[in-house]
Protein backbone atom coordinates (compact mmCIF):
# COMPACT_ATOMS: atom_id res chain seq x y z
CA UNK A 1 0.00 0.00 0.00
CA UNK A 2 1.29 3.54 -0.86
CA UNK A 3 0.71 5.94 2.01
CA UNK A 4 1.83 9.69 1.99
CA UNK A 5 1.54 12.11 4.90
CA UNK A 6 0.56 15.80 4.00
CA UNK A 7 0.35 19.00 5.37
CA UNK A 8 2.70 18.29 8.42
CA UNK A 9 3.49 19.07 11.07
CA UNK A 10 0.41 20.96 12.31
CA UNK A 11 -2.48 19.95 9.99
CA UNK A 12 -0.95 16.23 8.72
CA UNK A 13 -3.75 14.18 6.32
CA UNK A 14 -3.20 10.86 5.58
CA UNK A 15 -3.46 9.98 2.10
CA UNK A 16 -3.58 6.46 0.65
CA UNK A 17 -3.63 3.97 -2.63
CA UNK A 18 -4.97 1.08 -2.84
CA UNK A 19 -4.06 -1.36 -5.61
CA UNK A 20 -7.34 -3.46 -6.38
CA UNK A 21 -7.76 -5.57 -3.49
CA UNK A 22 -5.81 -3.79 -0.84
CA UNK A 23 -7.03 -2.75 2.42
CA UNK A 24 -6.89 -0.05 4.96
CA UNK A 25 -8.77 -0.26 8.35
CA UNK A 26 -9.41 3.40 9.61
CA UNK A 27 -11.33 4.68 12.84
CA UNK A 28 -14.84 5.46 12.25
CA UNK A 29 -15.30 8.65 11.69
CA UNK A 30 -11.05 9.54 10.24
CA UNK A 31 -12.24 9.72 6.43
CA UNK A 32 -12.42 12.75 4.76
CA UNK A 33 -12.47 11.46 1.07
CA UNK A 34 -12.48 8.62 -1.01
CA UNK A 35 -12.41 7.74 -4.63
CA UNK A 36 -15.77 5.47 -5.84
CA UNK A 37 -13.06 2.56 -6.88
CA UNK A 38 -13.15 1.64 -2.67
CA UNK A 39 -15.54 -0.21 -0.86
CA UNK A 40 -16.63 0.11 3.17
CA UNK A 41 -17.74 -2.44 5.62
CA UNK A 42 -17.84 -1.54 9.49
CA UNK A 43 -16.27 -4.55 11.13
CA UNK A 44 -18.44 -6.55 13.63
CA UNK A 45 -17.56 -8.54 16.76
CA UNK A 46 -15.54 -11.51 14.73
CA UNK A 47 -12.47 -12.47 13.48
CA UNK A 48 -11.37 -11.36 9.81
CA UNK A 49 -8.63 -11.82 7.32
CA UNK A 50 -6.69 -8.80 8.58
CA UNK A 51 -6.69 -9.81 12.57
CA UNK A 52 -9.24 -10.30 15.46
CA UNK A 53 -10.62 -6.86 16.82
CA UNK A 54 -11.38 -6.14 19.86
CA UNK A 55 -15.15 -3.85 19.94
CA UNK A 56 -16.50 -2.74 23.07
CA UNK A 57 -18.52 -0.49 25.16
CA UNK A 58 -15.39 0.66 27.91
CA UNK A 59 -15.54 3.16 30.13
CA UNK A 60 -18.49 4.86 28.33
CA UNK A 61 -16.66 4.96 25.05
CA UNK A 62 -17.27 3.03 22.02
CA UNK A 63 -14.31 1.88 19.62
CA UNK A 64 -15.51 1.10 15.71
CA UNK A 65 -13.24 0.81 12.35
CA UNK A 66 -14.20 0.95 9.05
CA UNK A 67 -12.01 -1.19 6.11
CA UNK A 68 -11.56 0.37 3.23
CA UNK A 69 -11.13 -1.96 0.05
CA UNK A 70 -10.26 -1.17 -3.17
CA UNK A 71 -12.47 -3.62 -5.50
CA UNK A 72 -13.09 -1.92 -8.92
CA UNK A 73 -9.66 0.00 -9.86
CA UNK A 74 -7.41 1.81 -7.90
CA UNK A 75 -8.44 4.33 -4.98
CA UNK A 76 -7.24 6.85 -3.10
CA UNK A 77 -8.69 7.97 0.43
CA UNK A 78 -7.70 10.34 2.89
CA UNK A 79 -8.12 10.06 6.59
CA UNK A 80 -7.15 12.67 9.80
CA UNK A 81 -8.71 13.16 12.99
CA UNK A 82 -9.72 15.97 15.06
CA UNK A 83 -7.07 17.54 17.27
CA UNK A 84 -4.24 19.73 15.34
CA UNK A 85 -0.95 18.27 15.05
CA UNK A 86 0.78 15.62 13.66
CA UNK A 87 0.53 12.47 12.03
CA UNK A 88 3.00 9.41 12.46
CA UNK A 89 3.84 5.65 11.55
CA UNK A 90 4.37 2.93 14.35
CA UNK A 91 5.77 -0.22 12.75
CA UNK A 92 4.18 -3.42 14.74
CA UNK A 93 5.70 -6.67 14.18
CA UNK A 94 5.92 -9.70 16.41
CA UNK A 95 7.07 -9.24 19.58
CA UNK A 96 6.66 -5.74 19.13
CA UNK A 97 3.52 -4.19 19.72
CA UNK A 98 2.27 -1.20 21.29
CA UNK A 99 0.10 0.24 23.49
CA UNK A 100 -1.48 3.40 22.57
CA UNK A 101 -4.24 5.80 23.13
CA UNK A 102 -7.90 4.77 21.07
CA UNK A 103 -7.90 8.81 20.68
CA UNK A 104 -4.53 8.86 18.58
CA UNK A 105 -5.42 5.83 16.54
CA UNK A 106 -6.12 6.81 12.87
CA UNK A 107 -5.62 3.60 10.85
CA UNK A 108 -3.83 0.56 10.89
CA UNK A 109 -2.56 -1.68 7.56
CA UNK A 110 -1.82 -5.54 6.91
CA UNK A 111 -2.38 -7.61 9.80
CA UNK A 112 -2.59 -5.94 12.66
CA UNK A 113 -4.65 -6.62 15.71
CA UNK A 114 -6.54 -4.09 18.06
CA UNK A 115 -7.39 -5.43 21.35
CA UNK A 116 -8.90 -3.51 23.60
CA UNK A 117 -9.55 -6.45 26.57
CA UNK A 118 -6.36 -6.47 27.45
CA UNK A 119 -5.46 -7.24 30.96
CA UNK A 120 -3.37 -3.90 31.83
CA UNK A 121 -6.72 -1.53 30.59
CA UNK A 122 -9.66 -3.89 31.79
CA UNK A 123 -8.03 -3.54 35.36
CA UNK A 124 -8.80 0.10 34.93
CA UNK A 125 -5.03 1.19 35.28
CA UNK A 126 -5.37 4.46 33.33
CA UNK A 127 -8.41 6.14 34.80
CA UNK A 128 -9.31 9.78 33.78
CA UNK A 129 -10.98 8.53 30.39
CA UNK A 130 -7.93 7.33 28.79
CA UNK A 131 -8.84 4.51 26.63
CA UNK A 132 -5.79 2.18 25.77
CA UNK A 133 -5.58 -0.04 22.77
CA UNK A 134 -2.70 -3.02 22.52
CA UNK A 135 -1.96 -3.22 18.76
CA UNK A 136 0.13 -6.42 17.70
CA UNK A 137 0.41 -8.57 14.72
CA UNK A 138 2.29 -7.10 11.81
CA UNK A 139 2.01 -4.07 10.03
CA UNK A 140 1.73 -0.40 10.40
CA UNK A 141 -0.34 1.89 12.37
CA UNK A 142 -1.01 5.05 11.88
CA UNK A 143 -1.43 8.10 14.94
CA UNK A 144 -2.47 11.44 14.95
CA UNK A 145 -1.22 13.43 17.57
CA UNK A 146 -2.57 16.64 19.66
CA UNK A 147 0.95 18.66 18.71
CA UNK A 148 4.01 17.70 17.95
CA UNK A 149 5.31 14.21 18.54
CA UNK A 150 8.03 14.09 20.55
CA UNK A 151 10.00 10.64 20.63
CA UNK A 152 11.89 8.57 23.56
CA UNK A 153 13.64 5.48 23.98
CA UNK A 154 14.44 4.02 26.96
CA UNK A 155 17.48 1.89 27.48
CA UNK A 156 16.88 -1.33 29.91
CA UNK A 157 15.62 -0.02 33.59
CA UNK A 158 15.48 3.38 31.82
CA UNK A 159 12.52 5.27 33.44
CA UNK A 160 10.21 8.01 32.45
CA UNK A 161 7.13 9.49 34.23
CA UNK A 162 4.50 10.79 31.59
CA UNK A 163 1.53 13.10 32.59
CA UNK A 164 -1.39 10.79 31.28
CA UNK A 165 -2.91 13.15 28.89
CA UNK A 166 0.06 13.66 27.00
CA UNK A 167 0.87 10.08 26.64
CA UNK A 168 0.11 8.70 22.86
CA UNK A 169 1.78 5.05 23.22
CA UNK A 170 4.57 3.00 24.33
CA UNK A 171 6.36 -0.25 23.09
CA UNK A 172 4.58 -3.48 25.21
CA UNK A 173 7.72 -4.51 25.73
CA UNK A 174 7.95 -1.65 28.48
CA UNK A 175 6.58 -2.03 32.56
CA UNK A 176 4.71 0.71 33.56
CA UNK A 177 1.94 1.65 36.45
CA UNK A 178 0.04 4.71 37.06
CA UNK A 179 0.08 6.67 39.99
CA UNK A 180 -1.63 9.99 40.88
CA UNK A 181 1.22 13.04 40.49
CA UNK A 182 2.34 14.23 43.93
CA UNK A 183 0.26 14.10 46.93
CA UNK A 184 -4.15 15.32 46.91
CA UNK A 185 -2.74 18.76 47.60
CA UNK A 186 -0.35 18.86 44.84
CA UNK A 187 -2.90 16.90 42.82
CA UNK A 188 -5.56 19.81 43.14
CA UNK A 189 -3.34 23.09 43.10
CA UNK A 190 -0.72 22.00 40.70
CA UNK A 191 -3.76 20.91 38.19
CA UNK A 192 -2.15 17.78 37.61
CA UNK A 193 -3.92 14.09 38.06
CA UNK A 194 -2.26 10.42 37.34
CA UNK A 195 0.97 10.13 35.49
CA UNK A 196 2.22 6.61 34.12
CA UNK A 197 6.09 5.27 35.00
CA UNK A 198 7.54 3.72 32.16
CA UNK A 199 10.39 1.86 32.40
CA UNK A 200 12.11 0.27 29.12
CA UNK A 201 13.16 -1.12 27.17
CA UNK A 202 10.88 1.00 24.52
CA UNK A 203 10.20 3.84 22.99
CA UNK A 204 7.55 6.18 24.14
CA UNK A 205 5.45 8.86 21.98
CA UNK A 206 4.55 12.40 23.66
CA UNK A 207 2.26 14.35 22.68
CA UNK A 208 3.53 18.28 23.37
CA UNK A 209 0.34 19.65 23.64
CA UNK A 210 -3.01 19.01 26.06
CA UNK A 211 -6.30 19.00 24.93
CA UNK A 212 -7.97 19.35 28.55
CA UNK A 213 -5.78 22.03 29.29
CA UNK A 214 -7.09 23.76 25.78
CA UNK A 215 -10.34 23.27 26.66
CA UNK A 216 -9.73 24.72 30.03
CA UNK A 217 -8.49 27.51 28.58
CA UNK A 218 -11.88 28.06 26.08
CA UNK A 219 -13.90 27.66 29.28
CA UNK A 220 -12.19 30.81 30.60
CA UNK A 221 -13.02 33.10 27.66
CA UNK A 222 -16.46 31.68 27.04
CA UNK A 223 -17.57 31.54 30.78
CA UNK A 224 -18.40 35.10 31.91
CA UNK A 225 -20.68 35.32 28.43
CA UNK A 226 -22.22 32.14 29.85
CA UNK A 227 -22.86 33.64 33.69
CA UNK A 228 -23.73 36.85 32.54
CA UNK A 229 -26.47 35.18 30.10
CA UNK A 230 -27.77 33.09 33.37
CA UNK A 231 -28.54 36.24 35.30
């Protein structure tokens, strides 16, 4: 599959071709055009040709994919996602998956599996909304990121602490646990809330910007209009 990434760094698109018979699977909702020559089915709760999916209700949020086939020539499609920023490739082969946030997922190619009943998420490890996918098999994923992307890798017993809502994935060959950042008094003044330790070996993917804290920031302009309407 030919794949190119436009527009970067702050409003990336994802475009792709599909040779007759190639396939894409793409987060419902991440297309923004496609060419007649490509064909969509939603995938249900089974296994397919490309990799068993994990689709659930979690947490109050629902996870759904498209695939995208080309069937009578050719096609192109492009796919992004809401926040501003960046768009990137994670290559996934065995023995090296990831773990990454269902919000940065875009679209994933070959055989790649998305499991979202795995044991570190149903154990509720991330709190605070964050809904983690485990992506393994082999292929490529693609992420779109709130910002920039800002790469690590960690050496063996290498650590890094990562505010939770600027965490986009790490390797699943890393340890990690989540903790709350500082003690309840920290926790409320300094604005913070859980962080994850990571400890490698891995690489890690950082997001450089936060939506909450953007939409914190919108609540502040919009508010007094909205108390001075309620008088």
């Amino acid at each position: 599959m030919k794949y190119e990434i436009r527009y970067k760094p702050a409003y990336s698109l994802l475009v792709v071709t599909l040779s007759p018979g190639e396939s894409i699977v793409a987060e419902s909702g991440s297309m923004t055009y496609m060419q007649p020559t490509i064909e969509v089915k939603t995938q249900k709760r089974e296994k397919s040709l490309w990799g068993t999916l994990g689709l659930a209700l979690v947490g109050g949020q629902s996870f759904f994919v498209n695939e995208f086939t080309a069937t009578t020539g050719t096609g192109e499609a492009g796919f992004s996602a809401a926040p501003l920023g960046d768009i990137d490739t994670i290559p996934i082969s065995q023995g090296k998956g990831f773990i990454l946030q269902k919000a940065a997922y875009i679209a994933s190619q070959g055989t790649v599996n998305l499991d979202v009943k795995w044991e570190g998420f149903t154990k509720g490890l991330f709190g605070q909304g964050l809904f983690m996918i485990r992506a393994t098999g082999e292929g490529t994923v693609f992420i779109n990121t709130f910002g920039a992307i800002d790469r690590h890798t960690l050496k063996e017993g290498e650590k890094l602490v990562v505010d939770n809502f600027h965490l986009v994935a790490f390797s699943d060959t890393c340890q990690y646990k989540v903790t709350k950042f500082g003690g309840l008094k920290e926790t409320i003044l300094g604005g913070e809330g859980l962080v994850t330790e990571i400890q490698g070996p891995g690489e890690v993917f950082i997001q450089t910007k936060n939506i909450r804290e953007l939409a914190e920031w919108i609540w502040t302009i919009i508010e007094p209009r909205v108390q001075a309407k309620a008088r």
